[in-house]
ModelCIF file with pLDDT and N, C-alpha, C, O atoms, coordinates in Angstrom:
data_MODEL
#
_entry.id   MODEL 
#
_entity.id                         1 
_entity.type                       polymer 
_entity.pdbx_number_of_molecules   1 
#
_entity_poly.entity_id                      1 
_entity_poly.type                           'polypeptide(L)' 
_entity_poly.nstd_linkage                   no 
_entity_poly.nstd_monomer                   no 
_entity_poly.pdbx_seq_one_letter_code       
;(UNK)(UNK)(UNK)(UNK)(UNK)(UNK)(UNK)(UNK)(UNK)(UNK)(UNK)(UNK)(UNK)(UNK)(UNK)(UNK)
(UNK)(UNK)(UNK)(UNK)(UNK)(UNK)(UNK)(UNK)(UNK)(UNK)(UNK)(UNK)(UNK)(UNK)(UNK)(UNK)
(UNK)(UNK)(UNK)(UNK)(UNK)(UNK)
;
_entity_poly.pdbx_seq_one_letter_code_can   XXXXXXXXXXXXXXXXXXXXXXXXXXXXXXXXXXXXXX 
_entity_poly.pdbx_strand_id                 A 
#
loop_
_entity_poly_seq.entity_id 
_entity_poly_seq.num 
_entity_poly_seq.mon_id 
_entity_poly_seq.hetero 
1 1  UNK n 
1 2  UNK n 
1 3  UNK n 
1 4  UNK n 
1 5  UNK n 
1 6  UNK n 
1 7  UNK n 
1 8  UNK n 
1 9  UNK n 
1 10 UNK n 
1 11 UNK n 
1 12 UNK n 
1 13 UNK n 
1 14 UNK n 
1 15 UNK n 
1 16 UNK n 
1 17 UNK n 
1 18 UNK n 
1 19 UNK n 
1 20 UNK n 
1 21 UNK n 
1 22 UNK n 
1 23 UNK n 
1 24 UNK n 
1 25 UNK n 
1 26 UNK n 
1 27 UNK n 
1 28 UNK n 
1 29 UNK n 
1 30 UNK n 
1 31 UNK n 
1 32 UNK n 
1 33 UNK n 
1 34 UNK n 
1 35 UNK n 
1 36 UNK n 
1 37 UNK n 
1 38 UNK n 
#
_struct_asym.id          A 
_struct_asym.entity_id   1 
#
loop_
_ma_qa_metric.id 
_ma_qa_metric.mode 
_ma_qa_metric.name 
_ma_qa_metric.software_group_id 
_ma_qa_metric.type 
1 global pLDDT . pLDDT 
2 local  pLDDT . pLDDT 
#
_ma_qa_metric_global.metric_id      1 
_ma_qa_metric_global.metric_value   87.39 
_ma_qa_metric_global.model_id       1 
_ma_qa_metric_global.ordinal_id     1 
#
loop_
_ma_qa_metric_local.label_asym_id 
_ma_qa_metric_local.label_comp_id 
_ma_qa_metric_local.label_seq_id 
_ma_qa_metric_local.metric_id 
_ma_qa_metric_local.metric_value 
_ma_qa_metric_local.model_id 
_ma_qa_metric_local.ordinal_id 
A UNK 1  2 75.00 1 1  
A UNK 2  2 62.00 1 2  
A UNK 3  2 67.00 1 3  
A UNK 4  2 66.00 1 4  
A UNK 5  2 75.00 1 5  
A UNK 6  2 82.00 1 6  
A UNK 7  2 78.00 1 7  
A UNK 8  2 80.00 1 8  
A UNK 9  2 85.00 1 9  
A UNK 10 2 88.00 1 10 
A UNK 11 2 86.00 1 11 
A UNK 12 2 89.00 1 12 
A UNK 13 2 91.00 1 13 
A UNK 14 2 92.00 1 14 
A UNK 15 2 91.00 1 15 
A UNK 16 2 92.00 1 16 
A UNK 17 2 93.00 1 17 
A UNK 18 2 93.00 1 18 
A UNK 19 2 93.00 1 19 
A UNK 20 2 92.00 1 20 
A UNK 21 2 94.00 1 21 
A UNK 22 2 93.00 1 22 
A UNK 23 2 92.00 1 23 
A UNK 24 2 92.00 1 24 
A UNK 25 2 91.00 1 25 
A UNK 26 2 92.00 1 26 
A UNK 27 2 91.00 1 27 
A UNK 28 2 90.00 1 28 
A UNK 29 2 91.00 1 29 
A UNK 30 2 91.00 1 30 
A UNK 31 2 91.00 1 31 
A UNK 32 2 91.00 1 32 
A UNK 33 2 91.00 1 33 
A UNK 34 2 91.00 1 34 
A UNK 35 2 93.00 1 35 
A UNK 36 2 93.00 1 36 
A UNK 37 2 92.00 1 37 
A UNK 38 2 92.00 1 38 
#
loop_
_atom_site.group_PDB 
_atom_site.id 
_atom_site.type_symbol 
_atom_site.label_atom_id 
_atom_site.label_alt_id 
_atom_site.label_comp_id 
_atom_site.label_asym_id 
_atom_site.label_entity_id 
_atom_site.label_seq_id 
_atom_site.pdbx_PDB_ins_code 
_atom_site.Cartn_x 
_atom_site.Cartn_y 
_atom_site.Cartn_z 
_atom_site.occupancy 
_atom_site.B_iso_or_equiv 
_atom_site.pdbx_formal_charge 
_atom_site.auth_seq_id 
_atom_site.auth_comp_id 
_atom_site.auth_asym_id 
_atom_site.auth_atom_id 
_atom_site.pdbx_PDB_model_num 
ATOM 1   N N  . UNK A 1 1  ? -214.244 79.812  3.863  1.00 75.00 ? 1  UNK A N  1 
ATOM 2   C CA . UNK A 1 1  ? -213.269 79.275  4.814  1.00 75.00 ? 1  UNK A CA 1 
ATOM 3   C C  . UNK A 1 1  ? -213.937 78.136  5.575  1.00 75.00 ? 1  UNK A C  1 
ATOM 4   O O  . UNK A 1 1  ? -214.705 78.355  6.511  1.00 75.00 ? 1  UNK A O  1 
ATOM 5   N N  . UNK A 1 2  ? -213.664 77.073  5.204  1.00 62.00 ? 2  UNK A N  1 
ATOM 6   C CA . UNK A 1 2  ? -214.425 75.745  5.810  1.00 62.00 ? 2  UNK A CA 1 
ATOM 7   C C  . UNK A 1 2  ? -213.752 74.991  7.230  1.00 62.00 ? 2  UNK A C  1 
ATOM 8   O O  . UNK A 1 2  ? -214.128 74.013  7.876  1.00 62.00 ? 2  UNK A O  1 
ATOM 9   N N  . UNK A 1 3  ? -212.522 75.974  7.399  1.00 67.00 ? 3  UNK A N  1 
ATOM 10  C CA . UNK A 1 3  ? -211.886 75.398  8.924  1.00 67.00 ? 3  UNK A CA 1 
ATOM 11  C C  . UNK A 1 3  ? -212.217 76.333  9.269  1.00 67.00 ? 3  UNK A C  1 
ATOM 12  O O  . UNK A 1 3  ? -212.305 77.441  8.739  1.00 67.00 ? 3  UNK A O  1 
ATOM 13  N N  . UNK A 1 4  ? -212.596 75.680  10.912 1.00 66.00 ? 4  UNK A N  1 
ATOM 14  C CA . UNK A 1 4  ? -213.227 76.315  12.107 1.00 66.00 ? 4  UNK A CA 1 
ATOM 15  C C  . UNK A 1 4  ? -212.280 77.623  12.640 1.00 66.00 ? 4  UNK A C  1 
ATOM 16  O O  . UNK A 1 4  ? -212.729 78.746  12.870 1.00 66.00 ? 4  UNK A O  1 
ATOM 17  N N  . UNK A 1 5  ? -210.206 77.015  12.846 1.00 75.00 ? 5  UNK A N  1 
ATOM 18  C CA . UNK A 1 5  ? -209.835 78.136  13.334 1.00 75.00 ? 5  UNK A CA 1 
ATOM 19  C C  . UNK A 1 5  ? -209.667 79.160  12.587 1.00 75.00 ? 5  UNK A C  1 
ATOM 20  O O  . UNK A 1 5  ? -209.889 80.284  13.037 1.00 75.00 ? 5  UNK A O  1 
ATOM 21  N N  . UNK A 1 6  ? -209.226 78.955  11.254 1.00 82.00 ? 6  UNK A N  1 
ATOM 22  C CA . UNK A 1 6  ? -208.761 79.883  10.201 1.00 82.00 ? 6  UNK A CA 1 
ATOM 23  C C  . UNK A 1 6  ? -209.902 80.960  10.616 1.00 82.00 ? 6  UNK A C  1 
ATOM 24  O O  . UNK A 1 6  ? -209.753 82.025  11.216 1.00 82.00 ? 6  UNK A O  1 
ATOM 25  N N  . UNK A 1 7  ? -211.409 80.198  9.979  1.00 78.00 ? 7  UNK A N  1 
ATOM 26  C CA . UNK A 1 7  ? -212.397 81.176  9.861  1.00 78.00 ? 7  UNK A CA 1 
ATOM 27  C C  . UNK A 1 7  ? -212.342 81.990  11.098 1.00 78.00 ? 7  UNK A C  1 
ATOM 28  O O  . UNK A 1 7  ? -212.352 83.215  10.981 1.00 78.00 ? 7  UNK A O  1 
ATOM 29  N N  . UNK A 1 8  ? -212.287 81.470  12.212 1.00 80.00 ? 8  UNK A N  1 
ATOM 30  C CA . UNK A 1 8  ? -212.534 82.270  13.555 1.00 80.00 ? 8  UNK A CA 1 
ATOM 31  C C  . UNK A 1 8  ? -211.877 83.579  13.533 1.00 80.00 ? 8  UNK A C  1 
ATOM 32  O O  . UNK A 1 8  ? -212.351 84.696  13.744 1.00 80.00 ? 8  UNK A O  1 
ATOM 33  N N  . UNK A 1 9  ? -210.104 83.028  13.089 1.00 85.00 ? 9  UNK A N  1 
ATOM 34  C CA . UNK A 1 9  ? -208.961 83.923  13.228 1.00 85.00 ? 9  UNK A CA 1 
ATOM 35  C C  . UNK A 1 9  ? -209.565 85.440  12.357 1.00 85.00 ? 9  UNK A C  1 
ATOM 36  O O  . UNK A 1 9  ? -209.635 86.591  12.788 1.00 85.00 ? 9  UNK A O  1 
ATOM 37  N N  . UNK A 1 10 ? -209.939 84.883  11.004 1.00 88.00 ? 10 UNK A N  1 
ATOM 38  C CA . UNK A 1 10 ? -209.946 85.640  9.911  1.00 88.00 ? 10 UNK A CA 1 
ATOM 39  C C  . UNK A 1 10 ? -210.745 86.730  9.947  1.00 88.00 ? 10 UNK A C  1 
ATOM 40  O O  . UNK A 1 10 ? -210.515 87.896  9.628  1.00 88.00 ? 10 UNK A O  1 
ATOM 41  N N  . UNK A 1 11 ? -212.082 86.001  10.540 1.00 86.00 ? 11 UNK A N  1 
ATOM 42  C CA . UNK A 1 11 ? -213.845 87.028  11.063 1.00 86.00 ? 11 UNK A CA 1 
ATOM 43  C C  . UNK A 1 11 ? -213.184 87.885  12.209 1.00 86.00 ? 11 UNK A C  1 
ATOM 44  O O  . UNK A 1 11 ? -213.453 89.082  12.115 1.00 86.00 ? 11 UNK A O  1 
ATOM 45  N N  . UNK A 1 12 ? -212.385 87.538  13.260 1.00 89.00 ? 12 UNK A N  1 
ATOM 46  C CA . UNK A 1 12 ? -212.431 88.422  14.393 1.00 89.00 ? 12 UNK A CA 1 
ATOM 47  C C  . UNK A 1 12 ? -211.351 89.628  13.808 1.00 89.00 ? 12 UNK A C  1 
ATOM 48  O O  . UNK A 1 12 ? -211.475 90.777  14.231 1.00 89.00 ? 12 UNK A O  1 
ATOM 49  N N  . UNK A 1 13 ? -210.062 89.218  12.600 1.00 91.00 ? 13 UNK A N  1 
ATOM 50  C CA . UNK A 1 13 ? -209.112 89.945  12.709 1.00 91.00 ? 13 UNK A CA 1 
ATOM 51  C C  . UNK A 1 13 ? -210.224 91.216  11.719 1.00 91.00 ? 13 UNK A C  1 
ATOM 52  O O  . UNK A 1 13 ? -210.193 92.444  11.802 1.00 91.00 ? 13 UNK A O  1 
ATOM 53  N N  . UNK A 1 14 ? -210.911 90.543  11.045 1.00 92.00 ? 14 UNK A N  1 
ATOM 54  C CA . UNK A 1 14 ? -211.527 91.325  9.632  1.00 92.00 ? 14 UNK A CA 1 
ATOM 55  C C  . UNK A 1 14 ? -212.673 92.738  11.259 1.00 92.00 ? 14 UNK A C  1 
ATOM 56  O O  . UNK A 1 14 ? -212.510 93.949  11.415 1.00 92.00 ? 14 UNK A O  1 
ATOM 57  N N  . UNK A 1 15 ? -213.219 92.197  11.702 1.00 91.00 ? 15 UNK A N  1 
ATOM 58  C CA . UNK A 1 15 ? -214.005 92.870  13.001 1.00 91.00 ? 15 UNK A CA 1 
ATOM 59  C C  . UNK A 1 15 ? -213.047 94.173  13.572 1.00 91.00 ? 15 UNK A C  1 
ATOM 60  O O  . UNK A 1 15 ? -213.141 95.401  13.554 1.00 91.00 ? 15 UNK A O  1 
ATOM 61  N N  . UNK A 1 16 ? -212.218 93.317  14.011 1.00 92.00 ? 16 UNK A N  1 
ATOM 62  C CA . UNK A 1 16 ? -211.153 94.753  14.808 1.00 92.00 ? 16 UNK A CA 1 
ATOM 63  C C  . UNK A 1 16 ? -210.632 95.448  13.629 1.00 92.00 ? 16 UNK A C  1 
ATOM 64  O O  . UNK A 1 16 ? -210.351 96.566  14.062 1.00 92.00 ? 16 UNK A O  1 
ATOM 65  N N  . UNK A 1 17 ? -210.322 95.411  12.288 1.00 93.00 ? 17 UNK A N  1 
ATOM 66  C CA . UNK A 1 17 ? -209.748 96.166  11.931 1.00 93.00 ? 17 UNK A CA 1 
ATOM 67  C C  . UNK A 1 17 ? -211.087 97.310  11.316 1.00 93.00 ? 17 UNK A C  1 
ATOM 68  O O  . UNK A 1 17 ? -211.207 98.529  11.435 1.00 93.00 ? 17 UNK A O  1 
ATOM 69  N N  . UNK A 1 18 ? -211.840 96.407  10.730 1.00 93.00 ? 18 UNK A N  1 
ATOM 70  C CA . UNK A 1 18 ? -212.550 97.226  9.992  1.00 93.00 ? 18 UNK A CA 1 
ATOM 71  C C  . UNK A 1 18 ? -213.734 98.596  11.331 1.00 93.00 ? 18 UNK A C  1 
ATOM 72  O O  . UNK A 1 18 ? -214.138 99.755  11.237 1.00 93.00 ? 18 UNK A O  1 
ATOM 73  N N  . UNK A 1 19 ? -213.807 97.615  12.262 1.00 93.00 ? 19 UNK A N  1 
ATOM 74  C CA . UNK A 1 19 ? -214.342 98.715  13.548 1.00 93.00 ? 19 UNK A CA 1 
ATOM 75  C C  . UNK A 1 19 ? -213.538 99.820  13.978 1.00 93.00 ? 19 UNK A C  1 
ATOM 76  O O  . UNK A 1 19 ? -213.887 100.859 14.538 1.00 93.00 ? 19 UNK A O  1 
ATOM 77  N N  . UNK A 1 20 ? -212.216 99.359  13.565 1.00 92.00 ? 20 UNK A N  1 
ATOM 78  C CA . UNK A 1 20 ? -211.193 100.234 14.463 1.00 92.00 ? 20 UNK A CA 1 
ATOM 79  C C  . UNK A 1 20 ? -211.012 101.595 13.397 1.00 92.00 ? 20 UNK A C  1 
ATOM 80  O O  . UNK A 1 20 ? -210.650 102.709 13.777 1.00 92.00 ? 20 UNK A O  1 
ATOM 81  N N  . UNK A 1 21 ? -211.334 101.246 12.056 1.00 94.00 ? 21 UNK A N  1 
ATOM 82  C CA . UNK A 1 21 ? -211.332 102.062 11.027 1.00 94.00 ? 21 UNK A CA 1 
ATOM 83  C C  . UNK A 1 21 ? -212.478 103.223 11.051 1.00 94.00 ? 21 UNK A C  1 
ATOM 84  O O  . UNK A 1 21 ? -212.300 104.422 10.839 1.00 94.00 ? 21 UNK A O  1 
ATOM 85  N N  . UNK A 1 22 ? -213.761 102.525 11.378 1.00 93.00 ? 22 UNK A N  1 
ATOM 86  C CA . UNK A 1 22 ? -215.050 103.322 11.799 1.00 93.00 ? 22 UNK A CA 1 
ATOM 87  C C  . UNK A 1 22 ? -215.110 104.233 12.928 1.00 93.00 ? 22 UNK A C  1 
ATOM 88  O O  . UNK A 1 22 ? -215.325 105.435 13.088 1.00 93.00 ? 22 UNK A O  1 
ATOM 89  N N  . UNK A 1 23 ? -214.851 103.259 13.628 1.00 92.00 ? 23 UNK A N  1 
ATOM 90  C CA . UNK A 1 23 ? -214.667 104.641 15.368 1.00 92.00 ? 23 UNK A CA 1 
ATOM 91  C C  . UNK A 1 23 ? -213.429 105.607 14.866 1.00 92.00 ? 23 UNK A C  1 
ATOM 92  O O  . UNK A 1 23 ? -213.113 106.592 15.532 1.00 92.00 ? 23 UNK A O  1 
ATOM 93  N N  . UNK A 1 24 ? -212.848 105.306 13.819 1.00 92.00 ? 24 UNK A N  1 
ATOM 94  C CA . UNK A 1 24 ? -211.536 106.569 13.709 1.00 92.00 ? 24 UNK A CA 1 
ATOM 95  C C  . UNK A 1 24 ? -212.120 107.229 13.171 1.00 92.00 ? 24 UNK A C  1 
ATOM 96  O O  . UNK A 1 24 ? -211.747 108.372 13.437 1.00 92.00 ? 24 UNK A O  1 
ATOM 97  N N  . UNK A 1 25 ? -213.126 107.223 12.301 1.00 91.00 ? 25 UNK A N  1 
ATOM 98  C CA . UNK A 1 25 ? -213.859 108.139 11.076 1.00 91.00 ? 25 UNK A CA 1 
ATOM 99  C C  . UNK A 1 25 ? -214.757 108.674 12.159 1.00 91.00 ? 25 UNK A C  1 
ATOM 100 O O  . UNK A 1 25 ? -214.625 109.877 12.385 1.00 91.00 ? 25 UNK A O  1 
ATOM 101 N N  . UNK A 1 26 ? -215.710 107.970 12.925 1.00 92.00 ? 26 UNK A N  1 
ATOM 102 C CA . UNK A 1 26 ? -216.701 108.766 13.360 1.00 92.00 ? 26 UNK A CA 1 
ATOM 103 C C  . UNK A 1 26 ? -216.107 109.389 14.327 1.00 92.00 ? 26 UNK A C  1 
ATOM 104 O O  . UNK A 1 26 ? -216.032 110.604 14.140 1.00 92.00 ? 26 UNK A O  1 
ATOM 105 N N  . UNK A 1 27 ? -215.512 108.879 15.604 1.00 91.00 ? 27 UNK A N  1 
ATOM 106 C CA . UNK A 1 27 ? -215.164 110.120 16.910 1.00 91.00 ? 27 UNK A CA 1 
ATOM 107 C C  . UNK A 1 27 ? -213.811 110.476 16.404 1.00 91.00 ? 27 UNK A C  1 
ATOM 108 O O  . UNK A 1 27 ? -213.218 111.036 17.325 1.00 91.00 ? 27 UNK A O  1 
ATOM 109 N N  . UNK A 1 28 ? -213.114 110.400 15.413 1.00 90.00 ? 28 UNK A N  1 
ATOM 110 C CA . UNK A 1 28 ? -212.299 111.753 15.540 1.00 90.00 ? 28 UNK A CA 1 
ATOM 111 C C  . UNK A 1 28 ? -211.269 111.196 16.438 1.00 90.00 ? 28 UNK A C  1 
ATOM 112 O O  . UNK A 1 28 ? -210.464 112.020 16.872 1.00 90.00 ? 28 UNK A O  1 
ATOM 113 N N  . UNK A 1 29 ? -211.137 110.053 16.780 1.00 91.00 ? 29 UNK A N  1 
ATOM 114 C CA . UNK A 1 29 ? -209.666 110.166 17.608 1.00 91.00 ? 29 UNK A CA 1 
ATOM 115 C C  . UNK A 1 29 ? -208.710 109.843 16.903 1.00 91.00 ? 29 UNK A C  1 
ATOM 116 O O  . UNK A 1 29 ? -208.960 109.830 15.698 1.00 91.00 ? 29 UNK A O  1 
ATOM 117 N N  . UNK A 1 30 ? -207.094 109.415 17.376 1.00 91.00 ? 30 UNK A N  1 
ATOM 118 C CA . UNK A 1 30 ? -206.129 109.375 16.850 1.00 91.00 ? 30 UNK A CA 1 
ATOM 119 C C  . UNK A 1 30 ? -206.722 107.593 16.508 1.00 91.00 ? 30 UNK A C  1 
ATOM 120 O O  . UNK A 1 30 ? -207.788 107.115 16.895 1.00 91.00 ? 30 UNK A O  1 
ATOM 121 N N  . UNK A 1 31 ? -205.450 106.769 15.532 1.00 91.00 ? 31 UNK A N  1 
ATOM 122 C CA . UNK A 1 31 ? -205.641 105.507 15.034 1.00 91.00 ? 31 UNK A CA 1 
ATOM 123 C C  . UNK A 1 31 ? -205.470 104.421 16.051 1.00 91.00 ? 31 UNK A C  1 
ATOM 124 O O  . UNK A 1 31 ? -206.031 103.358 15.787 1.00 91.00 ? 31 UNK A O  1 
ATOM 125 N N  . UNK A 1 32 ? -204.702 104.514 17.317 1.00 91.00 ? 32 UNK A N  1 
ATOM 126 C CA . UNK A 1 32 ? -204.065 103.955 17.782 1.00 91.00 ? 32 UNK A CA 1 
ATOM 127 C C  . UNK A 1 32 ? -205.163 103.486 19.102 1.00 91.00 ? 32 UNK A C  1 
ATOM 128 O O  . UNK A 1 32 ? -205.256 102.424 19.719 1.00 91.00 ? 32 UNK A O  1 
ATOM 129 N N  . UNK A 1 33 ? -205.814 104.599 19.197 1.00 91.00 ? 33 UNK A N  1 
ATOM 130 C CA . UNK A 1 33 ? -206.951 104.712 20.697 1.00 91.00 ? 33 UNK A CA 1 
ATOM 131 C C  . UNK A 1 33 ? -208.373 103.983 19.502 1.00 91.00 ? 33 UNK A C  1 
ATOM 132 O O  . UNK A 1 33 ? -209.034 103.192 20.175 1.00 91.00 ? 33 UNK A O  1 
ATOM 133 N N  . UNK A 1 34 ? -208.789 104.051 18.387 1.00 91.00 ? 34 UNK A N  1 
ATOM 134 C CA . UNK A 1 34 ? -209.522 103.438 17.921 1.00 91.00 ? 34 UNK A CA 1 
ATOM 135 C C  . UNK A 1 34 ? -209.301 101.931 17.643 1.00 91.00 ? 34 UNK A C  1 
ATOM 136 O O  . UNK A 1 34 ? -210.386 101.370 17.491 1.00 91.00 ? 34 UNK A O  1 
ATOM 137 N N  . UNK A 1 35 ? -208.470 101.276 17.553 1.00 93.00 ? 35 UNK A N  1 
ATOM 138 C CA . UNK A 1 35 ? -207.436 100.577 17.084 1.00 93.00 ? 35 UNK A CA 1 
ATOM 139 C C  . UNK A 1 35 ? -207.625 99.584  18.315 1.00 93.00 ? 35 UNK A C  1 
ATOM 140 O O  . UNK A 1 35 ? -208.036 98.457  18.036 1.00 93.00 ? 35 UNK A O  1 
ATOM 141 N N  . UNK A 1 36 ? -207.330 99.934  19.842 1.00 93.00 ? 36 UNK A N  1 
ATOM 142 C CA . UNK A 1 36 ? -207.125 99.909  20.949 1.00 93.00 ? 36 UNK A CA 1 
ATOM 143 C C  . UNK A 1 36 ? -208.839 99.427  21.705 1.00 93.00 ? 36 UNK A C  1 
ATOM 144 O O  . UNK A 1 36 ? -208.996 98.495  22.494 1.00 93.00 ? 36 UNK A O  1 
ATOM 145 N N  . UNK A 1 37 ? -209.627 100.090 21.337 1.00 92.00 ? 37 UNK A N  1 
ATOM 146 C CA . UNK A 1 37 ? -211.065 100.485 21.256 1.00 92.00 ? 37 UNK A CA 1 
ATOM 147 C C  . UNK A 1 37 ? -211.875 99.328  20.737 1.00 92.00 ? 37 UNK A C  1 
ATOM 148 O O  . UNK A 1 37 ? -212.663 98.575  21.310 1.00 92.00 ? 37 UNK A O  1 
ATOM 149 N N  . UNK A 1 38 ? -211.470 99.398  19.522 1.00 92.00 ? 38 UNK A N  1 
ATOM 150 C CA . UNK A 1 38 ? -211.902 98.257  18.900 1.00 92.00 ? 38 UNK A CA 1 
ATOM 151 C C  . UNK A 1 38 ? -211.453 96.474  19.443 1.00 92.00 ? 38 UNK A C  1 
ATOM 152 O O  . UNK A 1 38 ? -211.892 95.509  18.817 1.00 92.00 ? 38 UNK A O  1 
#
C-alpha cells in the first residue's frame, strides 16, 4: 500500500480487529467489550 492514508486506514483497522480477536480468546470476555478494548 504505497498511499499514506489508505495504508494508515488499513494498519490501524487490521490492529483493532485482530487485537480485539486476541483479548476475546485470552480474557474470556464477551466480543463487544474486547472489540471496545481494543
Amino acid at each position: 500500500i504505497a498511499s499514506r492514508f489508505p495504508y494508515i486506514a488499513f494498519s490501524e483497522c487490521f490492529a483493532i480487529i485482530i487485537e480485539s480477536v486476541i483479548i476475546y480468546k485470552l480474557l474470556k470476555v464477551d466480543y463487544k467489550k474486547a472489540l471496545l478494548t481494543s
